[in-house]
Protein backbone atom coordinates (compact mmCIF):
# COMPACT_ATOMS: atom_id res chain seq x y z
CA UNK A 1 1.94 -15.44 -29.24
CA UNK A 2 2.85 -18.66 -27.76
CA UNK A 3 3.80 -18.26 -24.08
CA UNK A 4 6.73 -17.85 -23.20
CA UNK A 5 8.34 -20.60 -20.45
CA UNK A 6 11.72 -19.53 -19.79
CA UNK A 7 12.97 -20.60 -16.59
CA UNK A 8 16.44 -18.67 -15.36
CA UNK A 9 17.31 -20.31 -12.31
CA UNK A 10 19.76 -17.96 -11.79
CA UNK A 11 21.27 -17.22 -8.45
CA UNK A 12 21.51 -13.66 -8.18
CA UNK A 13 24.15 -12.40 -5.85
CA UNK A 14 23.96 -9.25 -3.72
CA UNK A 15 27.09 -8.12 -1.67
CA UNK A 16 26.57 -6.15 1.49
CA UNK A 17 28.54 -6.34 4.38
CA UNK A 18 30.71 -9.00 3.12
CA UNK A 19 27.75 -11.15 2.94
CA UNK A 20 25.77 -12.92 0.05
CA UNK A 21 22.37 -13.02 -0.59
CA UNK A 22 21.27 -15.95 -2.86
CA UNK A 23 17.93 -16.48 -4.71
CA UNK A 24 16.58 -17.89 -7.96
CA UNK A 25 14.64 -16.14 -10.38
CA UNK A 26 12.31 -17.81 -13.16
CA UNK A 27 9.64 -16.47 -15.53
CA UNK A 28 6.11 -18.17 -16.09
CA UNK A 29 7.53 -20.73 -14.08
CA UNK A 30 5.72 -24.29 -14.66
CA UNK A 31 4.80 -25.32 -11.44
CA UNK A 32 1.41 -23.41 -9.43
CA UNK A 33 2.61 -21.25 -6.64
CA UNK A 34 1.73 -23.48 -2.97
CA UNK A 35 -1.36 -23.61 -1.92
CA UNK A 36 -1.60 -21.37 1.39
CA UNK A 37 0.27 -18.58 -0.33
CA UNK A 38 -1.04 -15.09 1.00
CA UNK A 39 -2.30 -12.04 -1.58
CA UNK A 40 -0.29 -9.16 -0.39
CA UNK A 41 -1.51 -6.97 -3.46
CA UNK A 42 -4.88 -8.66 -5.37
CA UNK A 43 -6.53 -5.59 -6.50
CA UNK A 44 -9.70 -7.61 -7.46
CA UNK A 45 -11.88 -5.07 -6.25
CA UNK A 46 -12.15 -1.72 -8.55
CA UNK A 47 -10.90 1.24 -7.06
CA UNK A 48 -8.94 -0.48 -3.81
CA UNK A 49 -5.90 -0.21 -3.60
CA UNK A 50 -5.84 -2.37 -0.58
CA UNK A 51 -3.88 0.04 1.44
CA UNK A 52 -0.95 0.54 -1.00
CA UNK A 53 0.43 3.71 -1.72
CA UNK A 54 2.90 5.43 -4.16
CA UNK A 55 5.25 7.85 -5.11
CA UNK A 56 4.72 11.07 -7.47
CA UNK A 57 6.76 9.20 -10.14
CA UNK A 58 4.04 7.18 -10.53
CA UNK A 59 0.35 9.19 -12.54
CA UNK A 60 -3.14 7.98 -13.61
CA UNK A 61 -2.95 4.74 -10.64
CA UNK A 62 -6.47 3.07 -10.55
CA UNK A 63 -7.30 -0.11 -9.67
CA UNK A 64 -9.58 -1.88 -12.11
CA UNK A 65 -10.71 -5.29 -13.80
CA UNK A 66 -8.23 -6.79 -10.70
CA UNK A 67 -5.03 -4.62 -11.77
CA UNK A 68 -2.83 -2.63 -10.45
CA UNK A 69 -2.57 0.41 -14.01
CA UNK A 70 -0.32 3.13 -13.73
CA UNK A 71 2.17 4.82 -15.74
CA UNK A 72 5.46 5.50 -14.39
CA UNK A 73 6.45 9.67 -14.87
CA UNK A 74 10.09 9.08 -13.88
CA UNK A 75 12.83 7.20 -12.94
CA UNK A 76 12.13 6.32 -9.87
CA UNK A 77 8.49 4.81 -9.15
CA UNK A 78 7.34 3.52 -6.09
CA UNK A 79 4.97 1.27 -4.59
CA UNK A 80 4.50 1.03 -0.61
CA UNK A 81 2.88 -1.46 1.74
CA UNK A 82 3.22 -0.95 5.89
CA UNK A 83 2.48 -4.73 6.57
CA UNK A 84 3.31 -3.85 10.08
CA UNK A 85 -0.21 -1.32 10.82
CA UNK A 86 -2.84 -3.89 8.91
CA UNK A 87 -5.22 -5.73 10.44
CA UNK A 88 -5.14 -8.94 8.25
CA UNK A 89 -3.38 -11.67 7.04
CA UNK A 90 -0.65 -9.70 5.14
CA UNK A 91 0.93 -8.97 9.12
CA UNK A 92 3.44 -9.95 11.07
CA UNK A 93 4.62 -13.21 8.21
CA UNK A 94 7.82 -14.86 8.42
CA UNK A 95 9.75 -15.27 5.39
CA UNK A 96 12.16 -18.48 5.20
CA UNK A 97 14.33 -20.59 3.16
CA UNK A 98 12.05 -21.21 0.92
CA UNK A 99 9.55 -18.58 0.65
CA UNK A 100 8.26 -17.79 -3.02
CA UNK A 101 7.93 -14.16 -4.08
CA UNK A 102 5.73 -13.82 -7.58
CA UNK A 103 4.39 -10.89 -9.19
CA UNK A 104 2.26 -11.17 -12.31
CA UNK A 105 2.68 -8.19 -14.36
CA UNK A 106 2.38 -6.67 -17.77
CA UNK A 107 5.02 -4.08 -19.70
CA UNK A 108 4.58 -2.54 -23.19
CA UNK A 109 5.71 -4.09 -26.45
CA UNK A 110 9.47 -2.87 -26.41
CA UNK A 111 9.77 -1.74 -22.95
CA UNK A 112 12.97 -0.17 -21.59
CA UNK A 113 12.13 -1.72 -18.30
CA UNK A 114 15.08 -3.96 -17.01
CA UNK A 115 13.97 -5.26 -14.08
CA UNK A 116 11.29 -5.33 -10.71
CA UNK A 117 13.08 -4.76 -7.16
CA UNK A 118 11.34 -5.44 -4.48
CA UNK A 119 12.97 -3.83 -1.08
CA UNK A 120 11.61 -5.56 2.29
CA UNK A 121 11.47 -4.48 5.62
CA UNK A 122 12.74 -7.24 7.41
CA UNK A 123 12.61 -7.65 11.96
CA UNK A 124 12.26 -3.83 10.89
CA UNK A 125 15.31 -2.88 8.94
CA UNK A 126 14.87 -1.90 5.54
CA UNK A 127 16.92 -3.98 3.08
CA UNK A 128 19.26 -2.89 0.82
CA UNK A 129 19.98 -3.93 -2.20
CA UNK A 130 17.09 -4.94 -2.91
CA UNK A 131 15.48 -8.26 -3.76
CA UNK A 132 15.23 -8.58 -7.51
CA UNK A 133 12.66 -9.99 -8.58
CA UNK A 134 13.75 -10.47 -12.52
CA UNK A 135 16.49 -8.90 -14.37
CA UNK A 136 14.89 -9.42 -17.36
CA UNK A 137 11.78 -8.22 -18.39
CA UNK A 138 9.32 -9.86 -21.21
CA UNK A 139 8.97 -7.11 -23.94
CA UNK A 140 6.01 -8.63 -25.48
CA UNK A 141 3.04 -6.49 -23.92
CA UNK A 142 1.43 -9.38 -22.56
CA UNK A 143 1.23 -10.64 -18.80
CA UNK A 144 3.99 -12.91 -17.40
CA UNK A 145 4.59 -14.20 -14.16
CA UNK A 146 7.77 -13.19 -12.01
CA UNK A 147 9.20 -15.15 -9.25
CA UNK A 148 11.96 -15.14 -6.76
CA UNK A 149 12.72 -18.11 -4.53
CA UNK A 150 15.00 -17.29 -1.66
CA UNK A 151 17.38 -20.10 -0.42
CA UNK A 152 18.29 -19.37 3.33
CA UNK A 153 21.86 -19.08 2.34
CA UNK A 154 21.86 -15.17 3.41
CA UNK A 155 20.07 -14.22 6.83
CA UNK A 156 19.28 -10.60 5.48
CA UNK A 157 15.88 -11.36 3.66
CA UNK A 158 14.98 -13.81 6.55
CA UNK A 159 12.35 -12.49 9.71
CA UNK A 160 9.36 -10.87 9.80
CA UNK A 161 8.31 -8.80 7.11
CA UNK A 162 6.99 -5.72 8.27
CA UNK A 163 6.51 -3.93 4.94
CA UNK A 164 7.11 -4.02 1.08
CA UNK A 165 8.99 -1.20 -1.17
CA UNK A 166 8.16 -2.46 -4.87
CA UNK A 167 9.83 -0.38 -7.33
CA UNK A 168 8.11 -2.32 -10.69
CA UNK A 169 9.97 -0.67 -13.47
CA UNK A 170 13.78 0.02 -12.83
CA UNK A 171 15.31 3.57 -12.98
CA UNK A 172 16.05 4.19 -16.57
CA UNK A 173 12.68 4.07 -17.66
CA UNK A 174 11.48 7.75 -18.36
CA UNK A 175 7.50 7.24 -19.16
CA UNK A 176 5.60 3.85 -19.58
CA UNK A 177 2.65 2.36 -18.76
CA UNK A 178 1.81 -0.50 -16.74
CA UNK A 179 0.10 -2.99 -15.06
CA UNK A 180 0.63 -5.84 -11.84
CA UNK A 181 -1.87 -8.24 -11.63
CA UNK A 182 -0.98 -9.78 -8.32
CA UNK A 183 1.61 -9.71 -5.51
CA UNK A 184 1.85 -13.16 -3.63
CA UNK A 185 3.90 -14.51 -1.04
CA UNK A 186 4.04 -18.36 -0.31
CA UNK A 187 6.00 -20.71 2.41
CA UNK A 188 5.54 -18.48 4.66
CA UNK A 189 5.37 -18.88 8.72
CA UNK A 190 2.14 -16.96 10.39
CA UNK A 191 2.74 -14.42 12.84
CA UNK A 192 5.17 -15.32 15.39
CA UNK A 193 3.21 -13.05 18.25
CA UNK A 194 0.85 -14.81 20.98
CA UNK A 195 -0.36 -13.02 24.08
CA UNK A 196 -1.80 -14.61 26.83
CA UNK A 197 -1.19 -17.82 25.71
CA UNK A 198 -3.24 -20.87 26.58
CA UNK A 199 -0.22 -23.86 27.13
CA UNK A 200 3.26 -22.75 29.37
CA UNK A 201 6.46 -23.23 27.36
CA UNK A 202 8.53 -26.70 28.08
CA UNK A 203 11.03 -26.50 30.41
CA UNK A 204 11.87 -22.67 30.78
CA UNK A 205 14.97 -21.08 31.37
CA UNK A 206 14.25 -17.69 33.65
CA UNK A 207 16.29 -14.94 32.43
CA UNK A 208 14.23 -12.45 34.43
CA UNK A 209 12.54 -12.66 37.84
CA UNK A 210 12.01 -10.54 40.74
CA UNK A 211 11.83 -12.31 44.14
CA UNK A 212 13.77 -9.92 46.63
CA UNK A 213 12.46 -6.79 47.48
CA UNK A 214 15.62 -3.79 46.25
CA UNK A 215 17.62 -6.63 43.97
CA UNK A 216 17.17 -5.93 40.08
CA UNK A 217 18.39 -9.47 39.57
CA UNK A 218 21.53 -7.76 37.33
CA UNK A 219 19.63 -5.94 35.07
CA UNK A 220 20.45 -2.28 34.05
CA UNK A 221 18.03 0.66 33.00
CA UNK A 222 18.55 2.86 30.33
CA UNK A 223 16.22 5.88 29.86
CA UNK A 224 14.27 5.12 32.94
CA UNK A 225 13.44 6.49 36.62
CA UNK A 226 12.41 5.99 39.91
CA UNK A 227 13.07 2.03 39.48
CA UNK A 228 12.14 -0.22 42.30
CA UNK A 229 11.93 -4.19 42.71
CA UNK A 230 9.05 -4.69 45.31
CA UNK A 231 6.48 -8.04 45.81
CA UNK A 232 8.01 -9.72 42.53
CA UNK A 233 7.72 -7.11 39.98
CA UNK A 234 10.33 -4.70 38.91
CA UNK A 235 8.93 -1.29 37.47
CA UNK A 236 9.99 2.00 36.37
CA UNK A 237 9.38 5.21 34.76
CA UNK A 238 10.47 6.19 31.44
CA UNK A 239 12.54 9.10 30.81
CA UNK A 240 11.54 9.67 27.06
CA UNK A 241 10.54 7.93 24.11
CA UNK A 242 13.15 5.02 24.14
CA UNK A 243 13.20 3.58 27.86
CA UNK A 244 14.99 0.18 28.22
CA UNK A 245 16.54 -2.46 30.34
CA UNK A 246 19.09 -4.75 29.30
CA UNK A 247 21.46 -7.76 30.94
CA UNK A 248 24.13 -9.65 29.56
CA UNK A 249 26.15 -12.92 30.71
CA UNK A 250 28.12 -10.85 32.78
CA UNK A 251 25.61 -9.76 34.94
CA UNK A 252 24.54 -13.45 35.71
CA UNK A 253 22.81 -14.10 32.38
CA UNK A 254 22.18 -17.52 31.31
CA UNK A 255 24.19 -18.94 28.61
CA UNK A 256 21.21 -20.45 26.66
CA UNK A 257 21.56 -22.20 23.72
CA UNK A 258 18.77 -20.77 21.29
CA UNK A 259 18.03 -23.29 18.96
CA UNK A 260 16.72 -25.40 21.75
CA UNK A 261 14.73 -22.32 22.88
CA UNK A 262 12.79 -20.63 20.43
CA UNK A 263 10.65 -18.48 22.40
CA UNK A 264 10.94 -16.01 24.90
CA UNK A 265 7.57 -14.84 26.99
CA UNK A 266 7.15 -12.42 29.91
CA UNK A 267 4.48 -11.13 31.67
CA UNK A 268 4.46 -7.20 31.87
CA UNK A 269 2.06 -4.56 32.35
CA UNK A 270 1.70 -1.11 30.14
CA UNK A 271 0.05 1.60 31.46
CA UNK A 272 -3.74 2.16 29.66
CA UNK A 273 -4.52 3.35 26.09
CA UNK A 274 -1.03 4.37 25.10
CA UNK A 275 -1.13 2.88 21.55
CA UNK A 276 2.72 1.73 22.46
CA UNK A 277 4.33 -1.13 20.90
CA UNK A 278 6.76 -3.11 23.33
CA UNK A 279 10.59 -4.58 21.43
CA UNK A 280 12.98 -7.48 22.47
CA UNK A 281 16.41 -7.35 21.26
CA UNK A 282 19.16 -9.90 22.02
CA UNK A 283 22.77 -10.55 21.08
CA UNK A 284 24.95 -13.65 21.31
CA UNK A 285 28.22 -14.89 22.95
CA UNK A 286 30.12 -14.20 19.87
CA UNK A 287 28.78 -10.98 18.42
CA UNK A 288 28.87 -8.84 21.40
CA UNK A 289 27.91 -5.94 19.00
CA UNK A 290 24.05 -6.63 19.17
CA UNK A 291 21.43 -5.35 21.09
CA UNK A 292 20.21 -3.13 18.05
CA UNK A 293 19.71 -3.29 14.16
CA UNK A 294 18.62 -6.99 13.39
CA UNK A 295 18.96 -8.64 16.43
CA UNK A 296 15.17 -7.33 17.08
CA UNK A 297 11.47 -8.51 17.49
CA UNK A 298 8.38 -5.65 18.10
CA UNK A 299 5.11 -6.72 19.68
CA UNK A 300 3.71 -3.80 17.33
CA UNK A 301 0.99 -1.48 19.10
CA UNK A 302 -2.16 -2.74 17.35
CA UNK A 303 -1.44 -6.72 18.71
CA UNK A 304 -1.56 -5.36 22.18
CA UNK A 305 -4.67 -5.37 24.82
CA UNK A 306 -3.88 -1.71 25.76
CA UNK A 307 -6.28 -2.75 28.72
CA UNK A 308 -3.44 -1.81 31.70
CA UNK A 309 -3.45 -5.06 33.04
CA UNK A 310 -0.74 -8.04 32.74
CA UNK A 311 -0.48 -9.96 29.98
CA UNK A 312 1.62 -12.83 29.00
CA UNK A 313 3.59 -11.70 25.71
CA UNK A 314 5.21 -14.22 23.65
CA UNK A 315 7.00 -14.18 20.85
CA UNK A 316 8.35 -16.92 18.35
CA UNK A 317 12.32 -15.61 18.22
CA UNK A 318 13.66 -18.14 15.87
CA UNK A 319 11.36 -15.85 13.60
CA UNK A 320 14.45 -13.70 13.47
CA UNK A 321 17.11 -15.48 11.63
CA UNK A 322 19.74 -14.30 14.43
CA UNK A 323 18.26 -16.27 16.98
CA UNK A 324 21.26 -19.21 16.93
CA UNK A 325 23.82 -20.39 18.70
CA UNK A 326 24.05 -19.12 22.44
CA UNK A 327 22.75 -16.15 23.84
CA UNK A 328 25.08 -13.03 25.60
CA UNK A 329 22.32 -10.40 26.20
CA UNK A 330 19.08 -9.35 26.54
CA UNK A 331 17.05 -6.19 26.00
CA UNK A 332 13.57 -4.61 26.53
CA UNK A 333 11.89 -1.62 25.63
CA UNK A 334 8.79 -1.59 27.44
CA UNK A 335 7.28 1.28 25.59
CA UNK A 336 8.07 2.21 22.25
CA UNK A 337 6.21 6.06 22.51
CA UNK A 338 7.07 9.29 24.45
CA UNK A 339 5.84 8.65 28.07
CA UNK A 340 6.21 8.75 31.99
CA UNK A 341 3.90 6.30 32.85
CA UNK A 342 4.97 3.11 35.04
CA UNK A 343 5.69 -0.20 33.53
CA UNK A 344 5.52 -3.53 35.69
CA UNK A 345 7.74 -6.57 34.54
CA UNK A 346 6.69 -10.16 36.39
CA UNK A 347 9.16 -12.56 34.51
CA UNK A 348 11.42 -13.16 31.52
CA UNK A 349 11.44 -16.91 30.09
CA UNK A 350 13.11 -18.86 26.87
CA UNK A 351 12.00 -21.99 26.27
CA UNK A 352 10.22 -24.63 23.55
CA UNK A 353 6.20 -24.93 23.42
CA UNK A 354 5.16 -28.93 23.05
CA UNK A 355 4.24 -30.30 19.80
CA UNK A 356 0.89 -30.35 18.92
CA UNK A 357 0.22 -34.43 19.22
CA UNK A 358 2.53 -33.95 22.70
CA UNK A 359 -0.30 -31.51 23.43
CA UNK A 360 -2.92 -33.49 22.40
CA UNK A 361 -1.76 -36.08 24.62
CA UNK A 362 -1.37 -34.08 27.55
CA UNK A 363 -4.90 -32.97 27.19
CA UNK A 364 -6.30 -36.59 27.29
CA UNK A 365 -4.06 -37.47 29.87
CA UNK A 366 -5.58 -34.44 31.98
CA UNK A 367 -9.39 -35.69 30.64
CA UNK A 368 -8.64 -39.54 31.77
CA UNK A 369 -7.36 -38.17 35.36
CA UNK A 370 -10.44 -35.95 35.78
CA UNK A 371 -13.16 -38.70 34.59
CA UNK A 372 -11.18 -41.10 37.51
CA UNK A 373 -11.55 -38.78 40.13
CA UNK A 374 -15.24 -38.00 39.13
């Protein structure tokens, strides 16, 4: 059967909250996906599943000659990734204007399948409605390629993706087989997490720091005991499993513009083999409601040194498609797990890293000074 090219460029529109989130769709599109895209589901190995899991409206699942097979029992079938607990290159990516979702996938001759969703955890909120990824399936029985391209206009499929609901057959279908070939993600940014950093961020605004002994620098503690500000650290004890310390521009907070400061780092200390993630949330000058929901970045467990020393943590923030215009608050949650022990905070910073040829030429600057002196 001659294949079938049948590009949609639709934009599909999803209302929630008032706002809109825009995408196109196409089938077998012409053009290759990027190079540099990243295989969240390959299944070329028979028998791995490559840490996916599903629902028990989904029978028979094996992975074999690179495909996903399965035959959906009811009308509601389910596919799982946790992005956010793997050790590869399927964690901690950004998704952008731009980013390219495509699924490769097969449905019988006639199906009664409508559509693929594909519901993303995004700076760890679970979106929904979902992003569709066609609403309208090829009833041929053979393979055809499925993509999404999302356009920026909409914030709510923008951040880190932490993990992947794909639901590949939509909810009328009763009983049917089928198969997904591949699951691949492209324009993507990498992981927006560094710790202990080799270069110091440009010009840094301190929104955190320590120097006299009893003054918490306006910063108030949520959750947490026996507090003290002593040699330049401020530390504490949590009180349970959701300890945190917060200040906004009314306790002396600088009005930073964020776009011209797209990290923030601090150097902290966690207590020893905890297995505890550490999470940053913000809001801005004129949405005073934040400090919770999206306005959120995690340092997840497994990135962490666990060692109970200090480490530099930093963290890319215009990752999170809230990071703009000027910021009105500030929040940490040193631990993330049910615990008394002591944290130590040295610092709190926004800035801008340099470029990398500004870096290069700092470094040969730094050479020619030390070959002059030697």
């Amino acid at each position: 059967m001659k294949k079938l090219i049948l590009l949609m460029a639709i934009t599909a529109l999803c209302f929630v909250c008032n706002n809109v989130s825009a995408y196109t769709q196409e089938i077998d599109p012409v053009t290759p996906l990027p190079s540099g895209y990243i295989g969240y589901g390959e299944w070329n190995t028979d028998g791995d599943f490559e840490n996916w899991t599903y629902n028990d409206h989904i029978s028979n699942a094996v992975v074999t000659g690179g495909n996903f097979d399965a035959l959906s029992v009811g009308n509601d079938a389910v596919m799982n990734l946790n992005a956010s607990v793997l050790s590869d290159s399927r964690k901690g990516n950004v998704t952008k204007a731009g980013t390219i979702i495509e699924i490769r996938a097969k449905f019988i001759v006639g199906t009664a399948n409508t559509r693929i969703d594909l519901f993303p955890t995004i700076n760890g909120v679970f979106k929904v409605p979902p992003i569709q990824i066609s609403s309208s399936i090829v009833a041929d029985g053979a393979f055809h390629v499925y993509r999404v391209t999302l356009d920026g206009s909409d914030t709510e499929f923008l951040g880190v993706l932490n993990a992947i609901r794909l639901d590949p057959v939509s909810d009328v279908v009763a009983t049917e087989a089928f198969q997904i070939d591949y699951l691949r993600i492209a324009n993507m940014d990498l992981n927006p997490v560094s710790i202990d950093p080799m270069t110091s961020l440009m010009a840094p605004t301190t929104l955190g720091d320590w120097p006299t002994d009893g003054d918490f620098d306006g910063y108030n503690v949520v959750n947490i005991t026996n507090e003290t500000v002593s040699g330049g650290i401020f530390s504490g004890e949590p009180l349970n499993a959701d300890p945190w310390f917060y200040k906004l521009t009314y306790d002396g907070l600088p009005e930073v513009d964020l776009d011209s400061n797209p990290y923030i780092e601090f150097r902290m200390k966690q207590a020893a083999a905890l297995n505890s993630g550490i999470e940053v949330f913000f809001t801005l000058t004129n949405n005073p409601g934040g400090l919770s929901g999206d306005m959120r970045v995690a340092f997840d467990a497994g990135d962490l040194p666990q060692d109970g020393q200090f480490h530099v943590y930093r963290y890319r923030m215009s990752a999170n498609a809230y990071w703009t215009g000027v910021l009105g608050g500030i929040r940490i949650d040193p631990y993330t797990v049910d615990t008394s022990e002591r944290f130590e905070i040295d610092y709190i910073q926004v800035g801008n890293i340099p470029e990398p040829a500004l870096l290069l030429g700092i470094i040969l600057a730094g050479i020619a000074i030390f070959r002059k002196r030697f």
